[in-house]
Protein backbone atom coordinates (compact mmCIF):
# COMPACT_ATOMS: atom_id res chain seq x y z
CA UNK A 1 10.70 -55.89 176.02
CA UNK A 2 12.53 -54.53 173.14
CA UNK A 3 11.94 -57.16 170.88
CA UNK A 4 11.85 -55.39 167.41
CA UNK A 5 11.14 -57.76 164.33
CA UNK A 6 12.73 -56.29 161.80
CA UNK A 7 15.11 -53.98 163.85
CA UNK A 8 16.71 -50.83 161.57
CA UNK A 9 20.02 -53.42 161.86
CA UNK A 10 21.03 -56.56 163.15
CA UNK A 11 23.43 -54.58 165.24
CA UNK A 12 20.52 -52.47 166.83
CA UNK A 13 18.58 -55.70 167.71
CA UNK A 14 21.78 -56.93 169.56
CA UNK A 15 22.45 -54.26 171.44
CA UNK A 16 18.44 -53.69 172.24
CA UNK A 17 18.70 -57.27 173.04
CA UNK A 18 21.53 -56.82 176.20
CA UNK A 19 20.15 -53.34 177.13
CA UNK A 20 16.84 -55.41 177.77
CA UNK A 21 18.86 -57.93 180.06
CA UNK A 22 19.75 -54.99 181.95
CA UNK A 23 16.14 -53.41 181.41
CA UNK A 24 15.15 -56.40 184.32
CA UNK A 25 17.17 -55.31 187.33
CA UNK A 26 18.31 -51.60 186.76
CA UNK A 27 15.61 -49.83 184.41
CA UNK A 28 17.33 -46.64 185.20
CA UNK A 29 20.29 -47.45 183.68
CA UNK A 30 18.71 -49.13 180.72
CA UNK A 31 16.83 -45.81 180.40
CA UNK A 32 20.23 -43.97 180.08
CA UNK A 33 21.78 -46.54 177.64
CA UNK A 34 18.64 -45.90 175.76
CA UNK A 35 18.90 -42.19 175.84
CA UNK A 36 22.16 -42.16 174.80
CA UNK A 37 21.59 -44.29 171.47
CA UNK A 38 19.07 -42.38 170.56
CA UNK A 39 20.56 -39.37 170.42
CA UNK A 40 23.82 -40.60 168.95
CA UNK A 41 21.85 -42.30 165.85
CA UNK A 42 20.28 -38.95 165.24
CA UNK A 43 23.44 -37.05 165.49
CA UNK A 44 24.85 -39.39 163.01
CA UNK A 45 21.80 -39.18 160.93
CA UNK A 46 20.42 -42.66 161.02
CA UNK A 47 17.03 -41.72 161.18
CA UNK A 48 16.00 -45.74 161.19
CA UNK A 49 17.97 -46.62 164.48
CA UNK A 50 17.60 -43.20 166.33
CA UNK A 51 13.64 -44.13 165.88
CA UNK A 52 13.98 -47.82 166.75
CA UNK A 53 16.16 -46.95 169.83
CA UNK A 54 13.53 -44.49 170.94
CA UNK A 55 10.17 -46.45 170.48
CA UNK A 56 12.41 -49.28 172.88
CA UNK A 57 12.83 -46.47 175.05
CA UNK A 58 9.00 -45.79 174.97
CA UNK A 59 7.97 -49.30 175.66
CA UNK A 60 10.71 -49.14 179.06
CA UNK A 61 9.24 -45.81 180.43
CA UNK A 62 5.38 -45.83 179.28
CA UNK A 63 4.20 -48.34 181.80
CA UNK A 64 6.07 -45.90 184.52
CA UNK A 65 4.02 -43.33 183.75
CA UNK A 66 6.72 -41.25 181.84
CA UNK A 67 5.55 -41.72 178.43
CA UNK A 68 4.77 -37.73 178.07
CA UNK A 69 8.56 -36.98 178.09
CA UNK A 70 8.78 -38.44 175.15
CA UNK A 71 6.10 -37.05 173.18
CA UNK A 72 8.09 -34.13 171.81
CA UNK A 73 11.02 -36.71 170.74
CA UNK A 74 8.77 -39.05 169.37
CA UNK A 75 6.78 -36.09 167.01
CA UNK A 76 9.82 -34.99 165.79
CA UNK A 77 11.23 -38.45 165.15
CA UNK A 78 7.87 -39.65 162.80
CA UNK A 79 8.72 -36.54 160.82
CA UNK A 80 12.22 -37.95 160.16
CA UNK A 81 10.88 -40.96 159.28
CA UNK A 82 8.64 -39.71 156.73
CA UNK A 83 11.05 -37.64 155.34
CA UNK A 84 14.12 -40.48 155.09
CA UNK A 85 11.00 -43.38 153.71
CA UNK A 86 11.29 -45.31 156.37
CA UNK A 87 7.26 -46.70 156.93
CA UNK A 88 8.12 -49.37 159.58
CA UNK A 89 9.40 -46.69 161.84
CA UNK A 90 7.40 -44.29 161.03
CA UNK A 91 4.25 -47.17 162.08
CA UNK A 92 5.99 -47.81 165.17
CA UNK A 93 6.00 -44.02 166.00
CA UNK A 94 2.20 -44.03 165.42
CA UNK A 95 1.37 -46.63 167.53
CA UNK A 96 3.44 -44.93 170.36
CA UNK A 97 1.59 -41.76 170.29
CA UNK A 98 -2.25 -43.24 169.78
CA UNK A 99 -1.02 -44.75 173.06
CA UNK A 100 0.01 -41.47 174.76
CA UNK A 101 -3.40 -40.00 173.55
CA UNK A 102 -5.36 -42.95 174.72
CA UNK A 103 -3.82 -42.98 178.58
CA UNK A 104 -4.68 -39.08 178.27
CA UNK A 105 -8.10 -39.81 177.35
CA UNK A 106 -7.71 -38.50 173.87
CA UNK A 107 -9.78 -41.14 171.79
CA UNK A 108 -9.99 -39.46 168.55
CA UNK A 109 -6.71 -38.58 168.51
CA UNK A 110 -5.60 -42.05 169.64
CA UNK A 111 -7.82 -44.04 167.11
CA UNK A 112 -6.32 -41.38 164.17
CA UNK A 113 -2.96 -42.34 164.85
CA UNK A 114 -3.53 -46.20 165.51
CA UNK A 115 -5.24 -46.02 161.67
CA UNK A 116 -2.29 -44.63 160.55
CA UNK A 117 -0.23 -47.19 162.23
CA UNK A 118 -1.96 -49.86 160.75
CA UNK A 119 -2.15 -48.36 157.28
CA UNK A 120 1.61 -48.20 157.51
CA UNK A 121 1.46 -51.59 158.75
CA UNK A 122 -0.36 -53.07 156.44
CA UNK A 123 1.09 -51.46 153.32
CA UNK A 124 4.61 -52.45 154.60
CA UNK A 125 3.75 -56.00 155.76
CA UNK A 126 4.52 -55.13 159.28
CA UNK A 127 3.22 -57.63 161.71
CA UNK A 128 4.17 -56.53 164.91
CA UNK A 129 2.93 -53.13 164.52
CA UNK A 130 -0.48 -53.75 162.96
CA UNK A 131 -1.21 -56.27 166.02
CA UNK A 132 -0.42 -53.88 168.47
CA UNK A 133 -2.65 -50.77 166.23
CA UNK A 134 -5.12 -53.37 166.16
CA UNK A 135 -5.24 -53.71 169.75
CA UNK A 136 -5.66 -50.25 170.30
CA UNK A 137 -8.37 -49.21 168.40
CA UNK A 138 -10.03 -51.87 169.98
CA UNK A 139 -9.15 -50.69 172.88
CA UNK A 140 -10.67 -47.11 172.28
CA UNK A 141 -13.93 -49.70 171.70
CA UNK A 142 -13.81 -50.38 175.14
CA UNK A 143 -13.13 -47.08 176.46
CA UNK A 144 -17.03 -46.63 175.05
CA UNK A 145 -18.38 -49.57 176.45
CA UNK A 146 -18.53 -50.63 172.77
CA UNK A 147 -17.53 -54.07 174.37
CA UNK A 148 -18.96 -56.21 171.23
CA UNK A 149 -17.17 -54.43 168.57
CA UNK A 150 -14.03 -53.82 170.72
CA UNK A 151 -13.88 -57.46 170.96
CA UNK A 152 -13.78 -57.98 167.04
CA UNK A 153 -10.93 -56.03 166.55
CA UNK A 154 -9.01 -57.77 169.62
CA UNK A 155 -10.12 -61.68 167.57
CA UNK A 156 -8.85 -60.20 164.50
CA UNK A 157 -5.15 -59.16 165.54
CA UNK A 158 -5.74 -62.56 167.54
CA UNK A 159 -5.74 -63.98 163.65
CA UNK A 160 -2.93 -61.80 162.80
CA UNK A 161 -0.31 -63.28 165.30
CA UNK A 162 -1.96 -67.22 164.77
CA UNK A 163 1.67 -69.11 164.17
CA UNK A 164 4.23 -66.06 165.82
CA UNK A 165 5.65 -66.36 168.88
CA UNK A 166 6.03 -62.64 170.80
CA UNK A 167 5.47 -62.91 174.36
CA UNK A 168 4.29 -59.46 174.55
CA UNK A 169 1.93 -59.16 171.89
CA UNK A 170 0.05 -62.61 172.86
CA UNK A 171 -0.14 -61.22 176.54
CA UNK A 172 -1.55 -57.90 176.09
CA UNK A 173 -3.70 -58.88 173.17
CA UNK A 174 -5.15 -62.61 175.73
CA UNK A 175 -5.55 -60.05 178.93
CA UNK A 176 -7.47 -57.58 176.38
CA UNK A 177 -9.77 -60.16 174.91
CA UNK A 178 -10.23 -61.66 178.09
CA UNK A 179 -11.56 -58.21 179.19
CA UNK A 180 -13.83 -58.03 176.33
CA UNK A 181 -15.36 -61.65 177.45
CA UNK A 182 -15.86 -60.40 180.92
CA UNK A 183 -17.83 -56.95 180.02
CA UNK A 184 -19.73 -59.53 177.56
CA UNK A 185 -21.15 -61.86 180.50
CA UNK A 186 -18.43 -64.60 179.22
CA UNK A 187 -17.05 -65.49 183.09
CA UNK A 188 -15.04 -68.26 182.25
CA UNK A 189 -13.53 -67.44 178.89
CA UNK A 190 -12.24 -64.30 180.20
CA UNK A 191 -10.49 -66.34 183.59
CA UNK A 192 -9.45 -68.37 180.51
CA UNK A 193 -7.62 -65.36 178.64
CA UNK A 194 -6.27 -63.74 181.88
CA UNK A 195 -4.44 -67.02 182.88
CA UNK A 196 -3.29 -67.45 178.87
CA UNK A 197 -2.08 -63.80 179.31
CA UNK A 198 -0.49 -64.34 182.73
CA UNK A 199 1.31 -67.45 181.57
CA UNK A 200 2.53 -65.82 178.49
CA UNK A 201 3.80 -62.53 180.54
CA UNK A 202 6.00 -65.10 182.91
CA UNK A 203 7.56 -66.83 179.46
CA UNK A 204 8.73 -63.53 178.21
CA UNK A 205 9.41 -61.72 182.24
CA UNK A 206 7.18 -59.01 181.13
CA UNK A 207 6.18 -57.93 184.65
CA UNK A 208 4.10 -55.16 184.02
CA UNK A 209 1.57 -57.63 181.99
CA UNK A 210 1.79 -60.58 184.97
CA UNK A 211 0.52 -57.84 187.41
CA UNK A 212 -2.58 -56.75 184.85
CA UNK A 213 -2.82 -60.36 184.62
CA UNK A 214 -3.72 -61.04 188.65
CA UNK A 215 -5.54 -57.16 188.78
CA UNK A 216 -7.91 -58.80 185.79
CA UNK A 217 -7.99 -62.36 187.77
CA UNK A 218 -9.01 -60.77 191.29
CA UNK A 219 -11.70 -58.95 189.46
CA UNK A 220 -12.96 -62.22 188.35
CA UNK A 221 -12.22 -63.73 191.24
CA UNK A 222 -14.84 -60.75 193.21
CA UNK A 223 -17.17 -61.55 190.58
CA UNK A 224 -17.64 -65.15 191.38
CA UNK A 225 -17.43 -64.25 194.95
CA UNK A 226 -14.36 -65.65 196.30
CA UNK A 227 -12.96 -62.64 198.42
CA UNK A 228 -9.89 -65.59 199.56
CA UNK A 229 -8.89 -65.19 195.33
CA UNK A 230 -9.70 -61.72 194.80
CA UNK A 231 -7.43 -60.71 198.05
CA UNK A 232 -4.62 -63.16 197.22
CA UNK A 233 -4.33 -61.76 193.35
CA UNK A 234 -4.97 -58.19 193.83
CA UNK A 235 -2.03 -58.10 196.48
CA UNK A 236 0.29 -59.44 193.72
CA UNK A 237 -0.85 -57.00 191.10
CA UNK A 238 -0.48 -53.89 193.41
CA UNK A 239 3.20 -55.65 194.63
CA UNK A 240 4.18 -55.57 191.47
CA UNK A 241 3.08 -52.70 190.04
CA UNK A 242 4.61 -50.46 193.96
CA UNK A 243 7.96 -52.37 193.07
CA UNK A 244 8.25 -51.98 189.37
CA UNK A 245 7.09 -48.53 189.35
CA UNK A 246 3.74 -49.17 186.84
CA UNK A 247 1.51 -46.28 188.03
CA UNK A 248 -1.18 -46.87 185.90
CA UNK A 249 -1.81 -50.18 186.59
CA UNK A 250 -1.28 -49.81 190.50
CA UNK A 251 -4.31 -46.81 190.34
CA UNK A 252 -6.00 -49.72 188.39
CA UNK A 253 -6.06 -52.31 191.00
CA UNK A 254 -6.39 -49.66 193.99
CA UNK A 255 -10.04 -49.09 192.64
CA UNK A 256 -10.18 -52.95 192.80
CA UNK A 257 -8.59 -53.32 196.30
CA UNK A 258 -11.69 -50.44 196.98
CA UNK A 259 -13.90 -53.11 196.01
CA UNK A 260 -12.23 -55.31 198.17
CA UNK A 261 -12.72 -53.32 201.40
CA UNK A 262 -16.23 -52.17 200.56
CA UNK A 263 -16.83 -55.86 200.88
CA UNK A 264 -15.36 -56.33 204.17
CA UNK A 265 -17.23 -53.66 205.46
CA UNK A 266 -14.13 -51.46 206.04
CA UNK A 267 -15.05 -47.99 204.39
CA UNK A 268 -11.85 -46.24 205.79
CA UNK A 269 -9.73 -48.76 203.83
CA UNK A 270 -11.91 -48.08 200.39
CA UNK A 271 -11.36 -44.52 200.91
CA UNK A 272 -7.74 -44.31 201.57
CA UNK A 273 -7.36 -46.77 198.27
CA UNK A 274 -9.41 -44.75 196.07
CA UNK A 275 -7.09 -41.32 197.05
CA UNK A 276 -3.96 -43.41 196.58
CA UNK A 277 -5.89 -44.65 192.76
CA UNK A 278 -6.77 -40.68 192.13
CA UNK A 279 -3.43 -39.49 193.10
CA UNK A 280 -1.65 -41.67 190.76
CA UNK A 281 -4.01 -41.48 188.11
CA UNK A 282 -3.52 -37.27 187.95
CA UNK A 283 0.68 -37.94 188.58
CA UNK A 284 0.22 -39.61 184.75
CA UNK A 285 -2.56 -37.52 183.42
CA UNK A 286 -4.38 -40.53 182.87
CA UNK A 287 -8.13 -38.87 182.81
CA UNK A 288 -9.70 -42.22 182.11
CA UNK A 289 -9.00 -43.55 185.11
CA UNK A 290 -8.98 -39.91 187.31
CA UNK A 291 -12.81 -39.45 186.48
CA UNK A 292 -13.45 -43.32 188.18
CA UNK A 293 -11.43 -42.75 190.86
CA UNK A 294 -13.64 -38.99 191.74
CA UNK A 295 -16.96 -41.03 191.01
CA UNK A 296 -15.67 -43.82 193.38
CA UNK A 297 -14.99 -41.16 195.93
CA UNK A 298 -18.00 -39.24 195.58
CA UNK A 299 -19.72 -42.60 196.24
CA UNK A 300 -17.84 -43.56 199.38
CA UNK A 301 -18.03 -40.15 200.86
CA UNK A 302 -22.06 -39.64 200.37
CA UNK A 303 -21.83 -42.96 201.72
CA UNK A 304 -20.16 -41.38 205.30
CA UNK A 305 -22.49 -38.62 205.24
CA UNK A 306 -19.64 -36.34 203.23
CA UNK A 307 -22.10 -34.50 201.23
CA UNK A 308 -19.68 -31.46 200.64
CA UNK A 309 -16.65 -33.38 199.50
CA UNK A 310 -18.93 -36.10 197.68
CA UNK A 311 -20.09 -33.40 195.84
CA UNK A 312 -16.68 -31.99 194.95
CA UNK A 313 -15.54 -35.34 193.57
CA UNK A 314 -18.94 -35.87 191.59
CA UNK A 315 -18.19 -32.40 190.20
CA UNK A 316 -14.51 -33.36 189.03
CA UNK A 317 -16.09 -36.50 187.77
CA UNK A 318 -18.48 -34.77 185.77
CA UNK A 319 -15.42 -32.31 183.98
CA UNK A 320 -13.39 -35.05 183.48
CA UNK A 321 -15.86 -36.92 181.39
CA UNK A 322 -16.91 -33.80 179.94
CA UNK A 323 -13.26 -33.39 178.55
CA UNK A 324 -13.25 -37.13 177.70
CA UNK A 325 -16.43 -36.11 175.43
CA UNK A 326 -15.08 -33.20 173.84
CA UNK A 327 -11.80 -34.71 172.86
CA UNK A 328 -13.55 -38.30 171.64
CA UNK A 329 -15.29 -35.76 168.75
CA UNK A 330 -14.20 -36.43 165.05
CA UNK A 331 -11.83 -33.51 164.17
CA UNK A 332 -13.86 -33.78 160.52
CA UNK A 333 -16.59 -35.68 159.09
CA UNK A 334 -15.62 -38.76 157.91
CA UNK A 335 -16.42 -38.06 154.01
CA UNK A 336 -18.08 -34.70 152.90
CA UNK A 337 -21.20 -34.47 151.18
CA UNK A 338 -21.75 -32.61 147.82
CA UNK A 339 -24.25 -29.79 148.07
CA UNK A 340 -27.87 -30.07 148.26
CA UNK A 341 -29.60 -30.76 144.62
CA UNK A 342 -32.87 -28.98 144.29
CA UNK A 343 -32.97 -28.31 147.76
CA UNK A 344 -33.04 -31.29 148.43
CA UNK A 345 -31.03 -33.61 151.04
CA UNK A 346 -27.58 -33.74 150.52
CA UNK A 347 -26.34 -36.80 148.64
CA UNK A 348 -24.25 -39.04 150.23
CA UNK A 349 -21.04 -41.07 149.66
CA UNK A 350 -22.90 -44.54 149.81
CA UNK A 351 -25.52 -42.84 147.82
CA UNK A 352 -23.41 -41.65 145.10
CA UNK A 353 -22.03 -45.76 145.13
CA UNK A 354 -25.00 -47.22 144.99
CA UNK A 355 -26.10 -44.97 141.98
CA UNK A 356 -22.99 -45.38 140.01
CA UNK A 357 -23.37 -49.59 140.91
CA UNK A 358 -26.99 -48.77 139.41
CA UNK A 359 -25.27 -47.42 136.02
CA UNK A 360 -23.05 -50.50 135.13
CA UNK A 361 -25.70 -51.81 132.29
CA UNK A 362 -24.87 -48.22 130.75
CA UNK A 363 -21.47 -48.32 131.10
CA UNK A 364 -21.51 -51.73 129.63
CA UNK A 365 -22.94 -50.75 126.31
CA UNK A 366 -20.66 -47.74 126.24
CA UNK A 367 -16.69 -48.00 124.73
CA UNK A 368 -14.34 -48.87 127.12
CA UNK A 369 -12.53 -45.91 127.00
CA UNK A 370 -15.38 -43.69 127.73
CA UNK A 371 -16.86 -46.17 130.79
CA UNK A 372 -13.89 -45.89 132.26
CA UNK A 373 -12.92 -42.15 132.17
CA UNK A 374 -16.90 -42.13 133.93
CA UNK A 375 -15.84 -44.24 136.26
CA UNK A 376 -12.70 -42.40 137.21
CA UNK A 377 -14.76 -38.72 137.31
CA UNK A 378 -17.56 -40.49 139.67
CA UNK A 379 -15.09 -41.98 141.64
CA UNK A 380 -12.83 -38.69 142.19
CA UNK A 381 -16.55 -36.97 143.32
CA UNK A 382 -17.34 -39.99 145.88
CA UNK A 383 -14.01 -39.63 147.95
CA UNK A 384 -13.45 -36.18 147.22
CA UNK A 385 -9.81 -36.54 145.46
CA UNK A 386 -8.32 -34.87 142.85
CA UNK A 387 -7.62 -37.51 140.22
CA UNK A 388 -8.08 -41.40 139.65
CA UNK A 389 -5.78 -43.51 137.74
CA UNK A 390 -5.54 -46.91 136.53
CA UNK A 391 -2.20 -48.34 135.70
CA UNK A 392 -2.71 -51.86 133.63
CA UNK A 393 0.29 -53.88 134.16
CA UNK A 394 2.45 -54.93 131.77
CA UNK A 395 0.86 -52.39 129.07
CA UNK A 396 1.76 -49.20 127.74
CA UNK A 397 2.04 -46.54 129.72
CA UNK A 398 1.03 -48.59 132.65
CA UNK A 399 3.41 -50.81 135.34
CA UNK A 400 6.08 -52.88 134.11
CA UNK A 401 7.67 -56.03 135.70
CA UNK A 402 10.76 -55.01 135.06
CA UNK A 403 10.63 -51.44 136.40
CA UNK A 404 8.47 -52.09 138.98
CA UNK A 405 9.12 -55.21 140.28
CA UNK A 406 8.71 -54.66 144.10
CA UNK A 407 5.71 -53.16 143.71
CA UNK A 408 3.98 -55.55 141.30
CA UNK A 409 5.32 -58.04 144.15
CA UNK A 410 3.23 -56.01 146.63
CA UNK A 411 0.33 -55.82 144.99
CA UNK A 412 0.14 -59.44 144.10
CA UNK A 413 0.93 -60.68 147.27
CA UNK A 414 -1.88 -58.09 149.37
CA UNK A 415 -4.51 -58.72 147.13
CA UNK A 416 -6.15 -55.73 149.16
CA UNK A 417 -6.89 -52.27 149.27
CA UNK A 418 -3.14 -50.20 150.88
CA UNK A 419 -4.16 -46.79 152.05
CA UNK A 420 -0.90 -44.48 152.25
CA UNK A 421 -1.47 -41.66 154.50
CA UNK A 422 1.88 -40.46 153.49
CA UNK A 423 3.32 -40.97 150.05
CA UNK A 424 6.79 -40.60 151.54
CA UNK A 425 6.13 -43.89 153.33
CA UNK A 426 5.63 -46.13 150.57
CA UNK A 427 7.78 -49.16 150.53
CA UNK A 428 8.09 -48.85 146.57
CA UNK A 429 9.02 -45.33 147.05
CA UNK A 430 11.72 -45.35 144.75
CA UNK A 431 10.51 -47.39 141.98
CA UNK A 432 6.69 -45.04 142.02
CA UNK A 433 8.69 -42.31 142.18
CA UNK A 434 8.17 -41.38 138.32
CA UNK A 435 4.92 -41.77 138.21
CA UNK A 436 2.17 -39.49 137.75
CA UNK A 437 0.35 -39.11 141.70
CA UNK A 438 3.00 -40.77 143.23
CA UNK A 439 3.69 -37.63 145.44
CA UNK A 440 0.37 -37.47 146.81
CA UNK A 441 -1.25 -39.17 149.65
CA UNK A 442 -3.97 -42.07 147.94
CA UNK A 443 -5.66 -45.25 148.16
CA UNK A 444 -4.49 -48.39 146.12
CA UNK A 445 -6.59 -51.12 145.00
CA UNK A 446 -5.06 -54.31 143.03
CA UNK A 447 -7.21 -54.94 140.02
CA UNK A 448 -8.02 -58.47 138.36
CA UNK A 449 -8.67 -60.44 135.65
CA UNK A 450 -9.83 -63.72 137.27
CA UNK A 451 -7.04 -64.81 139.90
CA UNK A 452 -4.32 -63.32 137.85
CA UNK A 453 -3.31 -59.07 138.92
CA UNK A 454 -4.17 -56.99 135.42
CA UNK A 455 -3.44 -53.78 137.38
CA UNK A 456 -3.86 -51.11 140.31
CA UNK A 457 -6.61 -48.10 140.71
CA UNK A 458 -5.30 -45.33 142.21
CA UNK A 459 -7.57 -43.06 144.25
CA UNK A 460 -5.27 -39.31 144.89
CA UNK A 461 -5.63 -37.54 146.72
CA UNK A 462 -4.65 -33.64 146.23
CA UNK A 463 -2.28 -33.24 149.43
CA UNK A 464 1.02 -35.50 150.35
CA UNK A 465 -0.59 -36.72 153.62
CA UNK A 466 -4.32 -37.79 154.39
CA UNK A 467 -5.81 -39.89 156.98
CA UNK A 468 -7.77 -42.16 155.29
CA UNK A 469 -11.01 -43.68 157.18
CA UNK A 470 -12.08 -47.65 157.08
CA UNK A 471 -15.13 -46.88 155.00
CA UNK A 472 -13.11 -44.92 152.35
CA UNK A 473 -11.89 -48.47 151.85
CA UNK A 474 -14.87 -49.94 151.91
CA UNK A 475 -15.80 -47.75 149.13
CA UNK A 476 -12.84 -48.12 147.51
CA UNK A 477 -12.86 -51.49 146.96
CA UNK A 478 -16.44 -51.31 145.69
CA UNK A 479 -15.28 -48.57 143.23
CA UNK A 480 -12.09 -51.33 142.04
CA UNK A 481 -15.24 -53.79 141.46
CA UNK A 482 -16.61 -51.97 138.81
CA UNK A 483 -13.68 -50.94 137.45
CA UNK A 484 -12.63 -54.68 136.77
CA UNK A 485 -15.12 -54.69 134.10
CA UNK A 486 -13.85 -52.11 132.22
CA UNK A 487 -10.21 -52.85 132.18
């Protein structure tokens, strides 16, 4: 449950390590020990184990529907972590809150903070965390019936965690790609992935994934027909989830046990489910599963000649999903366009690319010097920074082995683009520090000559922090391409 790989301290991961042990039997108490920790390391001002001991504390109360009382704590604890450099907590902290503003229906907010996660992730070398972010914005896939693309992002942390073994990672991430192979037609691959991610749940006793695990295989089980399965496994996820206190997932399986007693023909049963379902879901401000549970009721009560309360429900459906909408928006367009030439349609990013790709016999018959200062003013237009630089390594006035070891470490061993949303959280912090754009937030693309690294392109932004978007990196590994010719 708390499993942290790397913890701040090897003291932290002993001590999250009993307080786990105890996690089993008395989560209350855990909760406190938790509590406690936290607040101690941030009294003492160890940022790095005050926001370890917290995210554990997240991961005990979020499946018991009391991840909200943390959001405050866990805000103000990802501003620490920026602040002190510390980008593996400061990733964990991400992933915690795109999961707050996923169970609240908040997909834009939630896949915004889950890119940030992984950027952290990734630019730190952080495993765990970029599995889980991974997960998530997959995840967000689902929530629009995107089930095709969801499911790409669920095989690629599958790739990702090929050779580790964590329990909890490989059963959330085989329960969620078996739920991408069931909206996808694929019957028995998904019973395939719900038994992986039931077995793997029992290795590691993480109880609230073994009762997803039987909620997933009754579904399948309805699916094929065989009410004796669906009954058998749907009582065991709702046992569970009543006993460990997992609200979310005991709404879940309520709309399934509905299913369940539509089937037997006993509509009094599906209704008094589906109340239980929308009563839980609203304890946990889950509006996902809230706007089911009132289109589930409006069904069952048109269905008993209700017309006045099926209406009601169909109404709170509708406001629900409404909200859903407005809050699954993009806060800003993803790159802005320049303005209009000649009245004309505005030009575009990928536009703007694909012209400057279209000048590279030019720039090959111009100096060096000069194709590359081109390069570096197109490319500032296309992503709309405020400088580009290109540090040779090994060169004057570029990076040196010796100063910057780490980093030239990092940037041979990625070999791809690092986006840092917050130039606080680089891992190099200290050793960028003197550097000209080091302070701002930017994109950083490893440059070669053949296999061997001849340097990095820096894309700066003109503010610390920025949330950089997958095709900025798209685009910013084109823009490295053509700058490989010219360095």
């Amino acid at each position: 449950m708390f499993t942290l790989l790397p913890a701040a301290s090897e003291a932290l991961a002993g001590t999250l390590g009993r307080i786990a042990q105890v996690a089993h039997r008395h989560p209350a108490a855990a909760d406190r020990l938790l509590e406690a920790l936290c607040a101690q390391a941030f009294h003492a001002g160890d940022t790095a184990v005050g926001a370890d001991a917290l995210y554990a504390r997240f991961g005990l109360l979020e499946p018991r529907g009391r991840a909200l009382e943390l959001l405050p704590a866990l805000e103000q604890a990802g501003a620490l972590a920026a602040a002190g450099h510390f980008p593996i907590q400061a990733a964990r902290v991400c992933e915690a809150l795109g999961r707050i503003a996923y169970q609240q229906g908040e997909y834009q907010l939630a896949g915004e903070q889950w890119s940030r996660a992984l950027d952290l992730a990734e630019v730190s070398g952080h495993l765990q965390t970029g599995v889980a972010a991974r997960i998530g914005l997959g995840q967000i896939h689902y929530a629009q019936a995107d089930w095709s693309r969801g499911l790409r992002h669920m095989r690629d942390a599958a790739e990702q965690l090929t050779g580790t073994d964590d329990s909890y990672l490989a059963a959330k991430l085989a329960l969620n790609i078996g739920v991408g192979s069931f909206e996808t037609g694929d019957l028995p691959a998904a019973e395939r992935h719900f038994s992986h991610g039931l077995a793997a749940a029992r290795r590691g006793r993480h109880r609230v994934f073994e009762a997803e695990a039987h909620w997933h295989l009754a579904r399948a089980a309805l699916a094929r027909q065989r009410m004796d399965w669906a009954v058998a496994d749907c009582r065991l996820a709702l046992d569970i989830a009543a006993r460990q206190g997992y609200p979310w997932l005991e709404a879940a399986a309520s709309r399934t046990w509905t299913e369940i007693a539509l089937a037997r023909g006993d509509n009094a049963a599906a209704v008094r489910s589906t109340r239980h379902g929308l009563a839980l879901a609203q304890r946990i401000q889950a509006r996902a599963q809230a706007r089911q549970a009132h289109l589930q009721l409006a069904q069952l009560l048109q269905a008993e000649g209700d017309a006045e309360g099926a209406l009601d429900h169909l109404w709170q459906h509708l406001a629900l999903q409404s909200e859903i909408e407005r809050l699954s928006l993009p806060a800003r367009a993803t790159l802005a366009a320049p303005p209009a030439e000649g009245g004309g349609a505005p030009v575009t990013p990928e536009e703007q690319l694909l012209h400057l790709c279209g000048q590279r016999q030019r720039l090959a018959s111009s100096p060096p010097t000069a194709a590359r200062a081109e390069l570096q003013a197109a490319s500032a237009r296309i992503l709309g920074l405020m400088r580009v630089l290109h540090w040779p390594v090994d060169q004057p006035g570029g990076l040196s082995r010796n100063e910057q070891p780490r980093y030239v470490d990092l940037l041979s061993r990625h070999g791809a683009p690092l986006a840092l949303p917050d130039a606080a959280l680089h891992p190099c912090h200290a050793e960028l520090a003197p550097l000209e754009g080091a302070s701002q937030a930017r994109i950083e693309v490893p440059l070669y000559d053949g296999a061997q690294l001849a340097g990095a392109l820096w894309l700066v932004d003109a503010r610390a922090t920025r949330a950089w978007t997958r095709q900025e990196l798209l685009i910013a590994s084109q823009l490295a391409l053509l700058f490989e010719r010219f360095a």
